[in-house]
Protein backbone atom coordinates (compact mmCIF):
# COMPACT_ATOMS: atom_id res chain seq x y z
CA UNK A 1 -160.00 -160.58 37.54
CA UNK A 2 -160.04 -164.76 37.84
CA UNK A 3 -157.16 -164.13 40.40
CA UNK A 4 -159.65 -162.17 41.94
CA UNK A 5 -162.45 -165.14 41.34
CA UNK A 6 -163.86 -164.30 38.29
CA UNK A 7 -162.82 -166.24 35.52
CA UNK A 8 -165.58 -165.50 33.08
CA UNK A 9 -164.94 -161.75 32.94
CA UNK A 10 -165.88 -160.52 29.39
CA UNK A 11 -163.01 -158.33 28.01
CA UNK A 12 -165.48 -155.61 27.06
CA UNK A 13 -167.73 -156.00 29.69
CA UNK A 14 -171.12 -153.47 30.38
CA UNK A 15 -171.90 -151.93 34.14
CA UNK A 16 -173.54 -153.67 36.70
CA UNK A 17 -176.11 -150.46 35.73
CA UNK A 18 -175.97 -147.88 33.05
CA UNK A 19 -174.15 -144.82 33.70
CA UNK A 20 -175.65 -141.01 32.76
CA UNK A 21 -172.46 -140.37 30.62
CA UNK A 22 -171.82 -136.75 29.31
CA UNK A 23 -170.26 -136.57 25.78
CA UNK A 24 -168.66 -133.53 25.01
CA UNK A 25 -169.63 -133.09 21.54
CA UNK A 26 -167.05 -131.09 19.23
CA UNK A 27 -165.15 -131.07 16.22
CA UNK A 28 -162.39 -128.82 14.95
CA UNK A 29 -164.19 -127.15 12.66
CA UNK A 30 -167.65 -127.63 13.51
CA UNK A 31 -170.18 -128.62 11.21
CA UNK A 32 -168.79 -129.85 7.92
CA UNK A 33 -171.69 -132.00 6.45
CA UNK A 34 -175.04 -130.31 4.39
CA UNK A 35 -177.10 -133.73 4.69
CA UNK A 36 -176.19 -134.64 8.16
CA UNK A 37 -177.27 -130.88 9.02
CA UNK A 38 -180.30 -130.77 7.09
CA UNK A 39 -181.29 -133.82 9.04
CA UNK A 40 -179.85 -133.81 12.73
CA UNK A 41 -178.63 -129.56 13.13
CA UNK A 42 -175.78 -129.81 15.29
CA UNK A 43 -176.81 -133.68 16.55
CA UNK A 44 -176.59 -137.08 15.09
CA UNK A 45 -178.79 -139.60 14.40
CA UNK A 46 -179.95 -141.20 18.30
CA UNK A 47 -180.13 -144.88 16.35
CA UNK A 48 -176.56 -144.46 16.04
CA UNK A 49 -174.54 -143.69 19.05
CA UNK A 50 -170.79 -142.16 18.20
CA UNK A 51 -169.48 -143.97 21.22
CA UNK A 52 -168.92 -147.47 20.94
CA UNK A 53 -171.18 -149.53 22.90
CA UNK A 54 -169.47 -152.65 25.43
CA UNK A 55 -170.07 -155.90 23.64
CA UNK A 56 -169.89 -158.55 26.91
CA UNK A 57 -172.61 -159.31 29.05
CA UNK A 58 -173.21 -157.14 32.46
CA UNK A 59 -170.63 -157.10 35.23
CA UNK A 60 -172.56 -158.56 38.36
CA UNK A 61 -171.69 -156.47 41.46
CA UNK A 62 -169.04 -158.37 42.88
CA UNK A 63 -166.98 -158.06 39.75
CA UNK A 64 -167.25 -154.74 39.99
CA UNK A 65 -165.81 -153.66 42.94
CA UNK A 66 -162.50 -155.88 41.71
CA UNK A 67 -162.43 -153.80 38.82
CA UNK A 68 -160.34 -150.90 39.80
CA UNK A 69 -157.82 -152.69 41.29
CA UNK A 70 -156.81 -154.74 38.38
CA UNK A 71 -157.63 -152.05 36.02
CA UNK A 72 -154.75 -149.92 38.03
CA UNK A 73 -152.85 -153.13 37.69
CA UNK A 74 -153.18 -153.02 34.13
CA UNK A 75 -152.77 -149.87 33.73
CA UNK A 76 -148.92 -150.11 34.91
CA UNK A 77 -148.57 -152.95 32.82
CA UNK A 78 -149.40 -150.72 29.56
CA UNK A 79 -147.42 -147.98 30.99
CA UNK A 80 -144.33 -149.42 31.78
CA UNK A 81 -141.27 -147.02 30.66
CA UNK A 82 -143.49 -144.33 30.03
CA UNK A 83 -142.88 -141.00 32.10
CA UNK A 84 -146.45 -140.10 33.12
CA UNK A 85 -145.65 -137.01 34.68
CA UNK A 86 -143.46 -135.52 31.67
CA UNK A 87 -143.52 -137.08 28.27
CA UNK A 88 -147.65 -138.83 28.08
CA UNK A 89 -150.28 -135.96 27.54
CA UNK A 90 -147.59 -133.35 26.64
CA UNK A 91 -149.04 -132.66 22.98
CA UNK A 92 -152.32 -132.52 24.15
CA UNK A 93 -151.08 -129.63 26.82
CA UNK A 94 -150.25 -127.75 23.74
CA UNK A 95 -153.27 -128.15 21.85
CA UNK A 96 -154.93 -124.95 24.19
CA UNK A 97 -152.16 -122.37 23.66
CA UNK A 98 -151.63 -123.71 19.16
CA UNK A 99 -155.34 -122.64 18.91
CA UNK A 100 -155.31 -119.37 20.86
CA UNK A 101 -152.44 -118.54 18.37
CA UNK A 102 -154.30 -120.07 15.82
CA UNK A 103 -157.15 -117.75 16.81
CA UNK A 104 -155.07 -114.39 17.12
CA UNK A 105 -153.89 -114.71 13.27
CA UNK A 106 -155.51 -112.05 11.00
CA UNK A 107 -156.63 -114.10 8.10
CA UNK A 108 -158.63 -116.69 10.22
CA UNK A 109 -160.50 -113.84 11.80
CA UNK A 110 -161.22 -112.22 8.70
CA UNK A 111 -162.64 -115.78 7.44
CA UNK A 112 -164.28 -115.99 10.69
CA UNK A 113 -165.50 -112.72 10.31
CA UNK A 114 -167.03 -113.59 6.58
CA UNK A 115 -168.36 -116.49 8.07
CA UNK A 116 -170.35 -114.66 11.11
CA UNK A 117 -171.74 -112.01 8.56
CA UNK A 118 -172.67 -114.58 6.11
CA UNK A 119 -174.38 -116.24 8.62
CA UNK A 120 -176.22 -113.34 10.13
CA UNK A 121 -177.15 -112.13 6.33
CA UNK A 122 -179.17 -115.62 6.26
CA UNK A 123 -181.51 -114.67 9.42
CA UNK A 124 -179.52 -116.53 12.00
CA UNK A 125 -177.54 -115.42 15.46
CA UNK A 126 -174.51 -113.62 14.81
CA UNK A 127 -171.83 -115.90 15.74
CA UNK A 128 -168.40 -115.05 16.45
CA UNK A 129 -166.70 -118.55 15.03
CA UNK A 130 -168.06 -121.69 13.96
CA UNK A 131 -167.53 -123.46 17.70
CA UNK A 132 -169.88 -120.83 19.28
CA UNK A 133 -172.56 -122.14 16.83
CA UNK A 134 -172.19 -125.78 16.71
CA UNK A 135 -171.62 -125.41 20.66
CA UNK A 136 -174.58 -123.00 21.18
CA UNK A 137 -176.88 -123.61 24.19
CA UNK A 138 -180.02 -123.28 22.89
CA UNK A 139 -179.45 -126.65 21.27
CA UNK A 140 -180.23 -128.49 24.38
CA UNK A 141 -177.86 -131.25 24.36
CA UNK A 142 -178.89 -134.18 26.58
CA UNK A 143 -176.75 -136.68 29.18
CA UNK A 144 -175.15 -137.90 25.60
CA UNK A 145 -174.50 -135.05 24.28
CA UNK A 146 -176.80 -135.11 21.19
CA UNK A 147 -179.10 -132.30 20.43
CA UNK A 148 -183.06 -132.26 19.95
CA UNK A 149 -182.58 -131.18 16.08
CA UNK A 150 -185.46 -128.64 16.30
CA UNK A 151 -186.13 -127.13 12.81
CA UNK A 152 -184.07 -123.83 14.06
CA UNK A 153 -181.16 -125.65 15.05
CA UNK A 154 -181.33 -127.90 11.57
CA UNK A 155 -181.60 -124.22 9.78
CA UNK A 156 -179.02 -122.79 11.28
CA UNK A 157 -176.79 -125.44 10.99
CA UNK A 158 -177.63 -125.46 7.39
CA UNK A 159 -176.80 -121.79 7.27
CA UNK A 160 -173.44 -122.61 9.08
CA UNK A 161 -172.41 -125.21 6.43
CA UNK A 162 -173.23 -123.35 3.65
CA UNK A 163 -171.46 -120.31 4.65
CA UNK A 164 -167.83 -122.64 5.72
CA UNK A 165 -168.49 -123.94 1.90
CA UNK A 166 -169.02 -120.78 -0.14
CA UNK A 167 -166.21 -118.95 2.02
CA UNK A 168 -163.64 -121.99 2.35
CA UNK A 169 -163.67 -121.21 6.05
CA UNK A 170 -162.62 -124.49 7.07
CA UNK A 171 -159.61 -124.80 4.67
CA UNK A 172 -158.39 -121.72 6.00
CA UNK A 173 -158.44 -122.53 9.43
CA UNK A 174 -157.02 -125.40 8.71
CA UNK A 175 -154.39 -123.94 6.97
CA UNK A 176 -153.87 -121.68 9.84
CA UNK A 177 -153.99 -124.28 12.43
CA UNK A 178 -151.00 -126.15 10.43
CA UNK A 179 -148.60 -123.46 10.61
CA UNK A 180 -149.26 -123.19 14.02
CA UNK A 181 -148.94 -126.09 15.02
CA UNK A 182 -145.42 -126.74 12.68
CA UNK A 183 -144.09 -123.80 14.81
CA UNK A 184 -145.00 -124.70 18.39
CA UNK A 185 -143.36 -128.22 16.97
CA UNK A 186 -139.95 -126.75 15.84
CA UNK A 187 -140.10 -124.34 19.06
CA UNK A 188 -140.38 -127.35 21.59
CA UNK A 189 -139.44 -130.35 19.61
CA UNK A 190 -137.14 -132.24 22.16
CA UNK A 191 -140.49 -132.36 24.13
CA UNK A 192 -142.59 -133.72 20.81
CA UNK A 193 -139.90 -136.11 20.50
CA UNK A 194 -139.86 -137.06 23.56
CA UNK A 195 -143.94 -137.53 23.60
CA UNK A 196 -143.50 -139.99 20.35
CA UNK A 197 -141.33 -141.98 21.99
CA UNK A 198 -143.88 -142.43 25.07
CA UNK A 199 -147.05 -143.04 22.79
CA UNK A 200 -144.63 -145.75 20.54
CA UNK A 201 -143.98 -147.57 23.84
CA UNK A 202 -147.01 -147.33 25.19
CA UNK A 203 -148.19 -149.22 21.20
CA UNK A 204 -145.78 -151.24 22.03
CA UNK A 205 -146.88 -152.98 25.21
CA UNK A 206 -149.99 -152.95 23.89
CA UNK A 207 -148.96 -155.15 20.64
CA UNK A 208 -146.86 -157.54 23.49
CA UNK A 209 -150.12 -157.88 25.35
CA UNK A 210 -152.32 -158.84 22.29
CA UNK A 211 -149.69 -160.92 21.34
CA UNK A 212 -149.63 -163.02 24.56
CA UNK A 213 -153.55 -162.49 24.40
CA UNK A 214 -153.57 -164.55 21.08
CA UNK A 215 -151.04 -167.44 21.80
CA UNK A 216 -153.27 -167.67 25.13
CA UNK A 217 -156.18 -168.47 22.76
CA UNK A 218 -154.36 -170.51 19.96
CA UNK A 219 -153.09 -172.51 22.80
CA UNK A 220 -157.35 -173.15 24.26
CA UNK A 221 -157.84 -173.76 20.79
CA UNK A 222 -155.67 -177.01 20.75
């Protein structure tokens, strides 16, 4: 960016305006936590954000439209010896087809099962797992992704977290998720391998660029 003209470019910089950004809200699990479900349902508390807010001051316009290119610029610089195309986002490829399995095995959908019915035996919808709860519509979840925490969302919720306690639903699927995931791991573990070595290069030129990224500012300091 100074090549470009702008020497003062904050290295965490905010957008010329604020974007609508849509945060997809999820966790494995779903809800885990009584008091945060008492209190927010299925949401969080709005005075604190879950996505980390820029710390610089506002890119002006022109900065902006330099951005991509020496973001793409940096980019390559980060990604240099890594093979995109083959060895980067493999494990998270997986992730899709170790849940289906995951889903197919008889003891989580008995636990699943207790968990609906315990659920339903409390006055609430009949669920079919813990994701179609915490991921339920009638939550209204706004441009952030937070929910309005009406009282039948926060009682539901409530319900949920109760029921995954009493039951140990969420140590089961966990459990279950494990041994999935082990096998799909032995099954295809040249291509694991291979996807640790890209993410430990990819740490690497990261810790080179800090690196030069602190002498840079030991040497200002002198």
């Amino acid at each position: 960016m100074a090549e470009r003209g702008h020497p003062g470019f904050p290295l965490d910089p905010r957008y010329p305006s604020d974007p609508i950004v849509a945060t997809a809200v999820t966790t494995d699990y779903g809800a885990l936590d009584l008091t945060a479900a008492r209190r927010w349902g299925y949401g969080w508390d709005p005075a604190k954000p879950l996505a980390a807010q820029p710390k610089g001051r506002r890119m002006t316009n022109a900065e902006y439209a330099d951005l991509p290119a020496c973001r793409t610029r940096a980019n390559r610089w980060l990604m240099r010896g890594v093979d995109l195309t083959r060895d980067w986002l493999y494990a998270s490829t997986r992730v899709m087809e170790v849940d289906k399995a995951a889903g197919r095995d008889p003891r989580l959908r008995a636990a699943w099962n207790a968990w609906s019915r315990c659920v339903a035996d409390r006055g609430f919808t009949r669920y079919p797992d813990p994701v179609a709860a915490f991921t339920d519509r009638s939550w209204q979840r706004g441009s952030d992704g937070n929910t309005r925490h009406t009282r039948r969302e926060r009682d539901t919720a409530v319900a949920d977290v109760t029921c995954k306690r009493r039951l140990h639903t969420a140590e089961i699927w966990h459990t279950v998720q494990a041994r999935e995931q082990a096998a799909d791991i032995a099954r295809h573990h040249d291509r694991y391998t291979a996807g640790l070595r890209a993410l430990r290069t990819y740490r690497a030129n990261i810790a080179e660029v800090l690196g030069k990224l602190g002498r840079r500012g030991s040497d200002a300091a002198r």
